[in-house]
C-alpha atoms as a PDB file:
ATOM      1  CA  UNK A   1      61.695 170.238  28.610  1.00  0.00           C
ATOM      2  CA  UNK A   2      59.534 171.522  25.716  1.00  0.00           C
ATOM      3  CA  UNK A   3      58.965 167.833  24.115  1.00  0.00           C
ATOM      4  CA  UNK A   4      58.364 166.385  27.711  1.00  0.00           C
ATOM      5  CA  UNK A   5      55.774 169.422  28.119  1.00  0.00           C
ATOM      6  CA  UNK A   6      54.033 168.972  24.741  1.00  0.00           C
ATOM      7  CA  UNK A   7      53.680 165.193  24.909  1.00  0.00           C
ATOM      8  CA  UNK A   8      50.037 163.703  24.465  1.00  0.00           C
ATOM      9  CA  UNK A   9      50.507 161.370  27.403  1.00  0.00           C
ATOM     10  CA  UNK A  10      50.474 161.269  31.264  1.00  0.00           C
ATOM     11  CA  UNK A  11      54.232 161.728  32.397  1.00  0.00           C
ATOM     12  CA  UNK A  12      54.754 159.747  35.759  1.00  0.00           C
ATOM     13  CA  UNK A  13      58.233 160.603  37.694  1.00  0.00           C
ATOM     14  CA  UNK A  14      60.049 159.024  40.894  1.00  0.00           C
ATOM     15  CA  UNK A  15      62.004 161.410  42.637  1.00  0.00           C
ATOM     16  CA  UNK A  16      64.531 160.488  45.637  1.00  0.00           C
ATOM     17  CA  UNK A  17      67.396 162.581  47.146  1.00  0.00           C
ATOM     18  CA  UNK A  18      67.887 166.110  45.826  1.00  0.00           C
ATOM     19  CA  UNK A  19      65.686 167.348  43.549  1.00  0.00           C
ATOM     20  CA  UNK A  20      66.910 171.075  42.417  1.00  0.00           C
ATOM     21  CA  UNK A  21      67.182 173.282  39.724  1.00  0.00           C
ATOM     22  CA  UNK A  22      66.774 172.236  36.504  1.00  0.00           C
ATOM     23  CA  UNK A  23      65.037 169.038  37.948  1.00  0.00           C
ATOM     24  CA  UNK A  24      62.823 170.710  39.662  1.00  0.00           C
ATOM     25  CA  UNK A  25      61.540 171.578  36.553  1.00  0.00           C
ATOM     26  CA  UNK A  26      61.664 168.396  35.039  1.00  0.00           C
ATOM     27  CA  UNK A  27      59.732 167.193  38.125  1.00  0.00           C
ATOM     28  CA  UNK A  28      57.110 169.849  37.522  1.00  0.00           C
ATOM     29  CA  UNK A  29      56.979 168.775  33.722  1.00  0.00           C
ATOM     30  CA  UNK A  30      55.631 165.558  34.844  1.00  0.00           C
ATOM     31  CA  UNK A  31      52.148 165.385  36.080  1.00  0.00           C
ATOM     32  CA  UNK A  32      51.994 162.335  38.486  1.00  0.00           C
ATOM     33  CA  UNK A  33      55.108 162.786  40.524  1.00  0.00           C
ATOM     34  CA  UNK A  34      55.801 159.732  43.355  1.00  0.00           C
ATOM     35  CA  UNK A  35      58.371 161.035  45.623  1.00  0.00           C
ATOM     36  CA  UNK A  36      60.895 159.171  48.230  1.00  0.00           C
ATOM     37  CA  UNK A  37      60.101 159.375  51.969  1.00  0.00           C
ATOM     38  CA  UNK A  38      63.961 161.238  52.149  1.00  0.00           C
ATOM     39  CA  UNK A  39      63.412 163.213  49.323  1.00  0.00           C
ATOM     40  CA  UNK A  40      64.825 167.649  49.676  1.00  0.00           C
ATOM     41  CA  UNK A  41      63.190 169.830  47.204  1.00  0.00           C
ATOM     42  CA  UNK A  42      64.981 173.026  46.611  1.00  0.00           C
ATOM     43  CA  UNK A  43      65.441 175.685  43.989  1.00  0.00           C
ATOM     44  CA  UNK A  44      69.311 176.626  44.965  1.00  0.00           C
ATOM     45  CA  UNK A  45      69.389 179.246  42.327  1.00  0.00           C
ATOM     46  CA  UNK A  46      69.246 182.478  44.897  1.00  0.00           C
ATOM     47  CA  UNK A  47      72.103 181.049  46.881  1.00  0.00           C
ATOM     48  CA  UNK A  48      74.435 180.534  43.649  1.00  0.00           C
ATOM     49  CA  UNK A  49      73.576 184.136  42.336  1.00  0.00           C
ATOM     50  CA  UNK A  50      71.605 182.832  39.794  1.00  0.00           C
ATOM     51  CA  UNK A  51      68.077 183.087  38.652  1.00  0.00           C
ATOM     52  CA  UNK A  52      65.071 179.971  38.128  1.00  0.00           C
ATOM     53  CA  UNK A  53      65.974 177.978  34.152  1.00  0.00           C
ATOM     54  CA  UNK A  54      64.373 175.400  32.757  1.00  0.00           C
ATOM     55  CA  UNK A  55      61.087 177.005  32.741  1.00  0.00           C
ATOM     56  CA  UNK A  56      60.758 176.770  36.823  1.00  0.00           C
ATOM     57  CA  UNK A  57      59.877 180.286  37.141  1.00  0.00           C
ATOM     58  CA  UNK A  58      56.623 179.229  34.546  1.00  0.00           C
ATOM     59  CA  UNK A  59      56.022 176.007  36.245  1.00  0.00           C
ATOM     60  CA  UNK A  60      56.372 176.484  40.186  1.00  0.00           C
ATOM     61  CA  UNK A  61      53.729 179.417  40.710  1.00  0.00           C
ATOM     62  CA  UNK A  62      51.037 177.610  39.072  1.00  0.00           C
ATOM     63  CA  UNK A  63      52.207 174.424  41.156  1.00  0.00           C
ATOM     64  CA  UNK A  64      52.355 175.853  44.408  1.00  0.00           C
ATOM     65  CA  UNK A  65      50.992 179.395  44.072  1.00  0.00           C
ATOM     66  CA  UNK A  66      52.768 182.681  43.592  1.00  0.00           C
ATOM     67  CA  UNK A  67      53.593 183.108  47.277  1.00  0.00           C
ATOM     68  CA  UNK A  68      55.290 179.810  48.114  1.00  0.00           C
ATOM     69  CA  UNK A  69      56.938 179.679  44.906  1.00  0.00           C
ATOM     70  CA  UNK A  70      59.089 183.331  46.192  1.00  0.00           C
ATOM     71  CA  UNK A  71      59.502 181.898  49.417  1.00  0.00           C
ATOM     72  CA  UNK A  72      61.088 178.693  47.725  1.00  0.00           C
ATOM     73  CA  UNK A  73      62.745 180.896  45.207  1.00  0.00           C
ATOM     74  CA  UNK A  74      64.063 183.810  47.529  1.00  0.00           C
ATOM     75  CA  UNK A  75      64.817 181.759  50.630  1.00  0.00           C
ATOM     76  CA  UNK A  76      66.412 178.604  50.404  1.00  0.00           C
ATOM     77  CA  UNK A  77      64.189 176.811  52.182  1.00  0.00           C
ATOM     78  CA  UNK A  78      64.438 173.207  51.430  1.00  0.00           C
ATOM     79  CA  UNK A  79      61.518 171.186  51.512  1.00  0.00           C
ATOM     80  CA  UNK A  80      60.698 167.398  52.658  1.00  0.00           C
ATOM     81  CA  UNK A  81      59.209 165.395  50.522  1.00  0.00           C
ATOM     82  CA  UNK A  82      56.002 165.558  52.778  1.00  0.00           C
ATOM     83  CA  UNK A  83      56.316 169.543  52.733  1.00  0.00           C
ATOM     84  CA  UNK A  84      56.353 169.276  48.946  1.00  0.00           C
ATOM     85  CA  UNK A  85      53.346 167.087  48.895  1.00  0.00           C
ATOM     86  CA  UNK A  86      51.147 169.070  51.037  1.00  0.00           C
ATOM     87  CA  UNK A  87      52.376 172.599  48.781  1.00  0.00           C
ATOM     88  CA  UNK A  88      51.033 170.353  45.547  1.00  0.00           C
ATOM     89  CA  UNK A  89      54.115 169.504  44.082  1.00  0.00           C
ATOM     90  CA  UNK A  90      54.358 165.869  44.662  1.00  0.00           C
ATOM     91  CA  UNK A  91      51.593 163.095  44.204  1.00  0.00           C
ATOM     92  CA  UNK A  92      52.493 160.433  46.277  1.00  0.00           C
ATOM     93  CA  UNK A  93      55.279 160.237  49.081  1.00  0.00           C
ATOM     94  CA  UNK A  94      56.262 156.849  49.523  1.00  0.00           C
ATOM     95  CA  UNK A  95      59.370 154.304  51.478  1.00  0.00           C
ATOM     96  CA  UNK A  96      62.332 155.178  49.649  1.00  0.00           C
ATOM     97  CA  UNK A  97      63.060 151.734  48.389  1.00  0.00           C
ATOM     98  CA  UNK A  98      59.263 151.565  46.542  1.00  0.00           C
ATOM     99  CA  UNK A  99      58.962 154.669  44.890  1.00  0.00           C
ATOM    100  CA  UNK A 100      60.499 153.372  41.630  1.00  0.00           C
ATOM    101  CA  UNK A 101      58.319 150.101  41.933  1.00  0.00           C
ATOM    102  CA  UNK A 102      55.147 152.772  42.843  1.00  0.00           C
ATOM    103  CA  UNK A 103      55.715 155.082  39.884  1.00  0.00           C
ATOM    104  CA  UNK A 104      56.316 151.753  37.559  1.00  0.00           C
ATOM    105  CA  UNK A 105      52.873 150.794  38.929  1.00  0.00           C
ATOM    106  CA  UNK A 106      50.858 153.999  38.258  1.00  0.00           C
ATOM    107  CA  UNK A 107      52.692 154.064  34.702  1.00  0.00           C
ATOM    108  CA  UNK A 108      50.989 151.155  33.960  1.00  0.00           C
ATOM    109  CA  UNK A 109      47.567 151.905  35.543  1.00  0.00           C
ATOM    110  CA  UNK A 110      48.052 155.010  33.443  1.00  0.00           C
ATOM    111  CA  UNK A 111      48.701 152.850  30.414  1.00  0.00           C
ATOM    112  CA  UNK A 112      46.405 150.240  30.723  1.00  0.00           C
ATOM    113  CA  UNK A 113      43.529 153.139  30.670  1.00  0.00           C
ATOM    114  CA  UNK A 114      41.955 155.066  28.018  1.00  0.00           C
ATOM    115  CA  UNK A 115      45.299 156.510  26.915  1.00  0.00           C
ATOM    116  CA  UNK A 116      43.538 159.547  24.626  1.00  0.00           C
ATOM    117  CA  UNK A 117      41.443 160.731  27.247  1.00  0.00           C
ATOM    118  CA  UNK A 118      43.965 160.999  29.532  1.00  0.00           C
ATOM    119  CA  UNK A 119      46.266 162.431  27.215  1.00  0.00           C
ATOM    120  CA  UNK A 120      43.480 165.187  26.648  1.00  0.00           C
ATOM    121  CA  UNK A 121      42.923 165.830  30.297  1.00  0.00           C
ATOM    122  CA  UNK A 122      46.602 166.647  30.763  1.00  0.00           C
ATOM    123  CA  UNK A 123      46.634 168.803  27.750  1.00  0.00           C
ATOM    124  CA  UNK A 124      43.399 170.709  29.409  1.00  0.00           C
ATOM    125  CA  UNK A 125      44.754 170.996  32.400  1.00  0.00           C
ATOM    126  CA  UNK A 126      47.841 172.261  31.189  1.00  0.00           C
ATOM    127  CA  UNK A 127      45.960 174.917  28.800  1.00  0.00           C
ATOM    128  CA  UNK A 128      46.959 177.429  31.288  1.00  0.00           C
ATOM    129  CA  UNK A 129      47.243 180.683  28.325  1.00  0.00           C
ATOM    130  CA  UNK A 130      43.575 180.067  27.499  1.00  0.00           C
ATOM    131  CA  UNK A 131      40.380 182.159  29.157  1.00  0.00           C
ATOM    132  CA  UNK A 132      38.080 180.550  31.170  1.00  0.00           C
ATOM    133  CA  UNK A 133      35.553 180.493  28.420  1.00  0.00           C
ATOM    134  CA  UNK A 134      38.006 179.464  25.541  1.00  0.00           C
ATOM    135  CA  UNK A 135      38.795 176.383  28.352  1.00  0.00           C
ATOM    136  CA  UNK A 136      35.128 175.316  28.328  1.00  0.00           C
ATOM    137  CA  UNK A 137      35.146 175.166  24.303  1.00  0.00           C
ATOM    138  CA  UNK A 138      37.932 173.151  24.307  1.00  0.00           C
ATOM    139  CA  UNK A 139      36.701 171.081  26.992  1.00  0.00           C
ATOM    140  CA  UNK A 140      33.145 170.607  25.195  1.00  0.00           C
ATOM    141  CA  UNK A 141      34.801 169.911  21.860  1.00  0.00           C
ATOM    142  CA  UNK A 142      37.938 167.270  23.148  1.00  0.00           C
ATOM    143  CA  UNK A 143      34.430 165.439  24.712  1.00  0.00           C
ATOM    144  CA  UNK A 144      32.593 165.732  21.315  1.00  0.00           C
ATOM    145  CA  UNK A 145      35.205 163.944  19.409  1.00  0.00           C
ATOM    146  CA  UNK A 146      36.055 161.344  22.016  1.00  0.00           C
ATOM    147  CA  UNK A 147      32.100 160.293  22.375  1.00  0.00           C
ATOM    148  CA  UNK A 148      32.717 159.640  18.529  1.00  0.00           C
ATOM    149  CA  UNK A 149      35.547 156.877  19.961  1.00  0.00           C
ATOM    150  CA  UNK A 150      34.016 153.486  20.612  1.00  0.00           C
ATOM    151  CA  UNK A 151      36.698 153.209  23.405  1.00  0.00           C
ATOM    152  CA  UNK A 152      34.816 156.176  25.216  1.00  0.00           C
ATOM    153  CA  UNK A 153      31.355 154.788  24.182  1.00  0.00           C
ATOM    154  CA  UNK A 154      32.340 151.619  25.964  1.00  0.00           C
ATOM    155  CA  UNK A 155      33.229 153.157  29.125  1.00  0.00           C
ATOM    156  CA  UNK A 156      30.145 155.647  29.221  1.00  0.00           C
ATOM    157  CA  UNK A 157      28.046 152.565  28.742  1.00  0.00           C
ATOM    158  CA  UNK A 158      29.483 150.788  31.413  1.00  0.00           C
ATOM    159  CA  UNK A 159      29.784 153.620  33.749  1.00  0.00           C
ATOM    160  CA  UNK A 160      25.962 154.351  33.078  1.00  0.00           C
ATOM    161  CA  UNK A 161      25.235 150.133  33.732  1.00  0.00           C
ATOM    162  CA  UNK A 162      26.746 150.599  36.917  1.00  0.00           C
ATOM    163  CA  UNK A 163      25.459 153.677  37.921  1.00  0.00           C
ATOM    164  CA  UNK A 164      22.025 152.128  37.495  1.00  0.00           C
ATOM    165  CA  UNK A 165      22.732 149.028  39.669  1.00  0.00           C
ATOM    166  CA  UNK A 166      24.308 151.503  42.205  1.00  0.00           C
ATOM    167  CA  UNK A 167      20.716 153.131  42.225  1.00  0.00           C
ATOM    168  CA  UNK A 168      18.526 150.332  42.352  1.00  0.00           C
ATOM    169  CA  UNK A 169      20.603 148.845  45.235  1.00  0.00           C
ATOM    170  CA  UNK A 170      20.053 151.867  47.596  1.00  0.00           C
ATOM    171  CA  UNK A 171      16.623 151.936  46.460  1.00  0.00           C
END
């Protein structure tokens, strides 16, 4: 779970039938999570006499927020894969015979993109131990060295191009 955590890359994840315990946490490792239509999510740890592994207890609050991640933890409750989209947990719920083909397809969207950018915006948004102010630092100096990238410069330039015709046309 720690090497899946500290990886310098987008993680996309299809989930379908049960997804509990310790892959819950592998779920919530991942950061663009495509979920089948018939899809539970559960932590089952209360009702085995055991407590959240795996690094659930870390990941699930900050998911979810501290209140649903008790009532998931304390409860039982299982969730649909809708329910688990709407408390933040999953991206995407899809039919349960496309969500390997969807998650395939944002892998490669994901891919195909500027790979060390979004590789840095995961790592940002994942800085979770830092301070609001150490966060804009880092933020300010990831930007610094990418600009410094002639992949980045490419796609400022273009975004600026057609930013310009955008502005010009509803002129």
């Amino acid at each position: 779970m720690r090497r899946l955590a500290g990886l310098s890359k987008p993680v996309v994840a299809a989930v379908r039938r049960a997804v509990a315990g310790a892959g819950l946490a592998l779920m919530l490792s991942c950061v663009v999570i495509v979920s089948a239509a018939s899809t539970k999510v559960l932590m089952a740890y209360a009702d085995v006499g055991l407590t959240p592994d795996c690094g659930v207890s870390y990941l699930l609050p900050r998911a979810v927020g501290q209140q649903r991640a008790f009532e998931l933890a304390l409860t039982g409750r299982v969730l649909s894969a809708e329910e688990a989209r709407q408390w933040g947990m999953v991206t995407e719920v899809v039919d349960d015979t496309t969500a390997d083909a969807s998650a395939r397809r944002l892998g490669e969207r994901l891919t195909a993109g500027p790979t060390h950018a979004l590789g840095e915006t995961r790592r940002l948004l994942r800085s979770w131990r830092l301070t609001r102010e150490q966060t804009g630092r880092e933020e300010a100096r990831v930007i610094a060295k990418a600009l410094g990238r002639p992949a980045a410069t490419a796609l400022v330039e273009s975004f600026v191009s057609w930013g310009s015709e955008g502005a010009k046309r509803r002129a």
